[in-house]
C-alpha atoms as a PDB file:
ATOM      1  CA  UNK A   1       0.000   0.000   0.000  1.00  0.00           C
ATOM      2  CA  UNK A   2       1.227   3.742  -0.829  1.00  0.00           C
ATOM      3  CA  UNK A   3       0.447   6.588   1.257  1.00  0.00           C
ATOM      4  CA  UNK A   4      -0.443   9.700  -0.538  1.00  0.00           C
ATOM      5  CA  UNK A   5      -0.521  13.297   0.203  1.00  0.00           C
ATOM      6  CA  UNK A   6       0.291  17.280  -0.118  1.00  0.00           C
ATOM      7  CA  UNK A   7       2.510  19.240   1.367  1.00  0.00           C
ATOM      8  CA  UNK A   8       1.754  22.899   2.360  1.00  0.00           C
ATOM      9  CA  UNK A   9       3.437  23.821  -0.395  1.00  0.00           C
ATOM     10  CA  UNK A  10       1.286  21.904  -3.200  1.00  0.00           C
ATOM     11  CA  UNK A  11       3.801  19.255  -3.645  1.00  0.00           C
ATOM     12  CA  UNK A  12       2.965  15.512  -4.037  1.00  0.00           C
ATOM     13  CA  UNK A  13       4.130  13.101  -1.423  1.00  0.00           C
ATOM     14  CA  UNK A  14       3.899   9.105  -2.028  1.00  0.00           C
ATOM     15  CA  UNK A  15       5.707   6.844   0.894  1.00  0.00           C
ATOM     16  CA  UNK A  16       4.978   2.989   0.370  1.00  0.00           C
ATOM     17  CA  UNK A  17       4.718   1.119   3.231  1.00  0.00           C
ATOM     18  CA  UNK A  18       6.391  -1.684   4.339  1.00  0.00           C
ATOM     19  CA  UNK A  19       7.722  -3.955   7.984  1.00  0.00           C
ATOM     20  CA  UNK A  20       8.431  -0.830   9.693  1.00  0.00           C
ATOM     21  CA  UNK A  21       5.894   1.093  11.310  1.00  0.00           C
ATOM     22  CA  UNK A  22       5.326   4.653  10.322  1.00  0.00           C
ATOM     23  CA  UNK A  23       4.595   7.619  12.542  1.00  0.00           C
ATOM     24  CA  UNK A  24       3.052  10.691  11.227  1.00  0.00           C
ATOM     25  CA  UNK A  25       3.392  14.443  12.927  1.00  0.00           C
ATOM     26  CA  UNK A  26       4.982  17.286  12.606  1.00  0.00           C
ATOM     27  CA  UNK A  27       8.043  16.518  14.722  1.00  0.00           C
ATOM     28  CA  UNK A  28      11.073  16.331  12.634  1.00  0.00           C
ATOM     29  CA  UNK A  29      11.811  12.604  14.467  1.00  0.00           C
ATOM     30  CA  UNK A  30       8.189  11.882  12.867  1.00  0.00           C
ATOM     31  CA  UNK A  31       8.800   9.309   9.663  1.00  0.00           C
ATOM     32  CA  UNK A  32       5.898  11.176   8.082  1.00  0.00           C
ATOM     33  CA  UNK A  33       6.552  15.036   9.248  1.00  0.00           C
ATOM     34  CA  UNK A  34       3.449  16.912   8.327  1.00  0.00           C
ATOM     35  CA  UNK A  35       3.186  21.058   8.243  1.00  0.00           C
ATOM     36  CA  UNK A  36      -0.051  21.635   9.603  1.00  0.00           C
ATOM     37  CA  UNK A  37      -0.591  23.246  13.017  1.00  0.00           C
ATOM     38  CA  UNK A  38      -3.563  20.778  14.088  1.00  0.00           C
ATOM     39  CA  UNK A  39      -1.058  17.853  13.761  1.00  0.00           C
ATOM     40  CA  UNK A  40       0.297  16.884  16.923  1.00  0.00           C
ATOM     41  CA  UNK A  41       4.169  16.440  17.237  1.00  0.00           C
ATOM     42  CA  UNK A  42       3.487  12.302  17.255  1.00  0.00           C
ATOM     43  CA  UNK A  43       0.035  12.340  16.064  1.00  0.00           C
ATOM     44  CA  UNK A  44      -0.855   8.562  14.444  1.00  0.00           C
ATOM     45  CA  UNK A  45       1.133   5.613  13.691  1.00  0.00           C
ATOM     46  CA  UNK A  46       0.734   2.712  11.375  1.00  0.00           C
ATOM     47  CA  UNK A  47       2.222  -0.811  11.876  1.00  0.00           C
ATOM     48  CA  UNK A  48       1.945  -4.065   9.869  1.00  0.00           C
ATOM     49  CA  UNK A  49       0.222  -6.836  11.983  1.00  0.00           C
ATOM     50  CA  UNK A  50      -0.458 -10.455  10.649  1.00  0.00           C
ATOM     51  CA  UNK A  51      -0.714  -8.987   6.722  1.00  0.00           C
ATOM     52  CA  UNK A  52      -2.822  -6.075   7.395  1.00  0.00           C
ATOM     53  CA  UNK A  53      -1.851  -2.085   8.266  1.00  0.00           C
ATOM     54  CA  UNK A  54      -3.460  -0.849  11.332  1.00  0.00           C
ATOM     55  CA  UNK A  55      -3.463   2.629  11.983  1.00  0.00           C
ATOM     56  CA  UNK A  56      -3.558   3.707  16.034  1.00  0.00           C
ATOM     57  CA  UNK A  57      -4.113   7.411  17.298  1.00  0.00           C
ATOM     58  CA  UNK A  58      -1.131   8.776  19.557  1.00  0.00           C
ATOM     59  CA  UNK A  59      -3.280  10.204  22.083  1.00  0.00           C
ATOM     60  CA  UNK A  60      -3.148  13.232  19.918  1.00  0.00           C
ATOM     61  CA  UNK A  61      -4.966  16.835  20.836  1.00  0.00           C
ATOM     62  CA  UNK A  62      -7.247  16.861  17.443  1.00  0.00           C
ATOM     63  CA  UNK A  63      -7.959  13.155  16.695  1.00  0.00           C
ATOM     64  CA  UNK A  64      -6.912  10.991  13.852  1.00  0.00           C
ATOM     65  CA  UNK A  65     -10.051  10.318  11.670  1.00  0.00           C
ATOM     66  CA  UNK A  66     -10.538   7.568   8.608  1.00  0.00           C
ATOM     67  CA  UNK A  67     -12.673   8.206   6.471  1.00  0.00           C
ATOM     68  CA  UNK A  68     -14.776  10.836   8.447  1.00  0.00           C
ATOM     69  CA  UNK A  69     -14.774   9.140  11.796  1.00  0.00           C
ATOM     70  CA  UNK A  70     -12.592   9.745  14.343  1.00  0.00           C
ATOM     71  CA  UNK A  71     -10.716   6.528  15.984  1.00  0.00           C
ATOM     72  CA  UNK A  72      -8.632   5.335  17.960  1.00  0.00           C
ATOM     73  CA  UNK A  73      -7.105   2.249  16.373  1.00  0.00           C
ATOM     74  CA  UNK A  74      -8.305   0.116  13.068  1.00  0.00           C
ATOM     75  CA  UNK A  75      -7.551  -1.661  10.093  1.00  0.00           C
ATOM     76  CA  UNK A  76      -6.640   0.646   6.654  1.00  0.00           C
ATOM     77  CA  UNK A  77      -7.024  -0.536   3.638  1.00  0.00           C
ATOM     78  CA  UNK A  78      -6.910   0.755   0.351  1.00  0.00           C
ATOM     79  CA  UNK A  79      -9.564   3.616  -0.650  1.00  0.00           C
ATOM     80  CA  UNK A  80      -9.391   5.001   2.926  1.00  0.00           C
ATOM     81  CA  UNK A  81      -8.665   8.643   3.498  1.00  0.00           C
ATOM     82  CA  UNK A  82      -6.930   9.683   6.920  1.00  0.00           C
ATOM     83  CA  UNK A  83      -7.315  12.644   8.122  1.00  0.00           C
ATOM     84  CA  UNK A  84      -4.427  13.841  10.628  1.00  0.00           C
ATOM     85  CA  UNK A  85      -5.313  17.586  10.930  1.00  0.00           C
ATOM     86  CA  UNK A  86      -6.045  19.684   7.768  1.00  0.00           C
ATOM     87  CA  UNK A  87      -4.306  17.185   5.909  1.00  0.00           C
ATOM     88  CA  UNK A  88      -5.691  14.327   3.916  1.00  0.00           C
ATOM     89  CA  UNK A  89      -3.470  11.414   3.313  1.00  0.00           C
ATOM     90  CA  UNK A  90      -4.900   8.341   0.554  1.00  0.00           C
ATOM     91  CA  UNK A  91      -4.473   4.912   1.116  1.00  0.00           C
ATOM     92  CA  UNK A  92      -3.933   3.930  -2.608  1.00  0.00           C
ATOM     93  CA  UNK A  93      -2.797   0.510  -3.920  1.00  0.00           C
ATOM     94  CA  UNK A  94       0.902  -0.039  -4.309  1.00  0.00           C
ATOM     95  CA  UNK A  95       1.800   0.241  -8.433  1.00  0.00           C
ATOM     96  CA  UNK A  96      -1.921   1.971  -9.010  1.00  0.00           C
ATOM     97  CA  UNK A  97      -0.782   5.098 -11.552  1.00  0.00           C
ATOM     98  CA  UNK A  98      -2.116   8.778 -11.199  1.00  0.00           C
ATOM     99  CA  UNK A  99      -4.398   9.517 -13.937  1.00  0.00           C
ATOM    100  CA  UNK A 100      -1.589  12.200 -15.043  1.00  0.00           C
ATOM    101  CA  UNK A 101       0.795   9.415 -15.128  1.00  0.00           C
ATOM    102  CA  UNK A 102      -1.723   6.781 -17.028  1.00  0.00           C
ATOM    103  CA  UNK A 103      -2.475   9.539 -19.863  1.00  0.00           C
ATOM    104  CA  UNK A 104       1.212  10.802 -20.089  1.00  0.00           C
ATOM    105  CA  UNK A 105       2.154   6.947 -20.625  1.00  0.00           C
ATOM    106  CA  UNK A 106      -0.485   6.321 -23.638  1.00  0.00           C
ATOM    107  CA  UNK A 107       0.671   9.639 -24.984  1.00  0.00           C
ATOM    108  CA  UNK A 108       4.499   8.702 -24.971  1.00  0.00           C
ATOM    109  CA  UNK A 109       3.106   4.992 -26.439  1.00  0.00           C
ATOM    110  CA  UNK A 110       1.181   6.169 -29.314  1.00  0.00           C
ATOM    111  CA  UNK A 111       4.301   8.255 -30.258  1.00  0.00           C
ATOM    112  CA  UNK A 112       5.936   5.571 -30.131  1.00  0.00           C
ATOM    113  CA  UNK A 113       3.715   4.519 -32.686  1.00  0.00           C
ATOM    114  CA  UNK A 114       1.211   2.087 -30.590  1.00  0.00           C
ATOM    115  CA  UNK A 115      -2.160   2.555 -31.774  1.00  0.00           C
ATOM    116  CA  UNK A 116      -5.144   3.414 -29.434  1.00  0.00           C
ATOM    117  CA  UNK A 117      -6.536  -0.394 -30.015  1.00  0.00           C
ATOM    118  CA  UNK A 118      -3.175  -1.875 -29.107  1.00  0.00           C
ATOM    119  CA  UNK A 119      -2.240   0.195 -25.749  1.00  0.00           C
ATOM    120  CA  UNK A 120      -6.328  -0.871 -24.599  1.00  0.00           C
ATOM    121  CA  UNK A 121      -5.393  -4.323 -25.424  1.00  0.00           C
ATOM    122  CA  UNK A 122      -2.134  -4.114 -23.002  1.00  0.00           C
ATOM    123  CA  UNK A 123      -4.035  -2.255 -20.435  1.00  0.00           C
ATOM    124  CA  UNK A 124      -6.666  -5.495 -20.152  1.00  0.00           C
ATOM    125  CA  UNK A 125      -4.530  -7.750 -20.323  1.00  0.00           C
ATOM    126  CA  UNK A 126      -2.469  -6.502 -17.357  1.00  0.00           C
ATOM    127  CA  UNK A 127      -5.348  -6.376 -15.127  1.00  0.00           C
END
């Protein structure tokens, strides 16, 4: 699974994850360091437990809310939205392209000189 976010700044931030947990705050000694005032300094963690990421709450001032609700502790998976402040971070599956990405690619493949038919016929079969 990839995490997914914005900085202040507008920049795009993608972090996979992996064996090690992950905290997320604005301290610097945070893995995910996050510029937004409503973040505590270690607001949320994530950790891998028997094959599945579980996201817990740091005892944080402003909550840690998925999808909309604020929790404590639970399973993410991917389509969820965590909310750690003002900022939104995706859960998005690992490999999945942006849609930026996805048309860039057919454009650089069709001057390549791939037709339209034969870059859909790729893109099915490697589903």
């Amino acid at each position: 699974m990839i995490l997914k976010y914005n900085k202040s700044d507008g920049t795009a931030v993608a972090l996979a994850l992996q064996d090690k947990p992950v905290t997320i705050g604005r301290s610097p000694k945070a893995d995910i360091v996050l510029e937004d005032e409503r973040a505590s300094r270690l607001h949320c963690g994530i950790r891998l437990i028997d094959d599945e990421y579980h996201i817990k709450d740091l005892a944080s001032k402003n909550g840690t809310y998925l999808n909309d609700s604020r929790i404590e502790a639970e399973v993410i998976k991917v389509g969820d939205k965590i909310r750690v402040g003002g900022t939104v971070i995706t859960v998005e599956k690992e490999g999945s392209q942006g849609t930026t990405t996805a048309l860039n690619d057919v454009q650089e493949a069709m001057k390549g000189g791939k037709g339209y038919d034969t870059i859909l016929k790729e893109i099915v079969k490697g589903s």
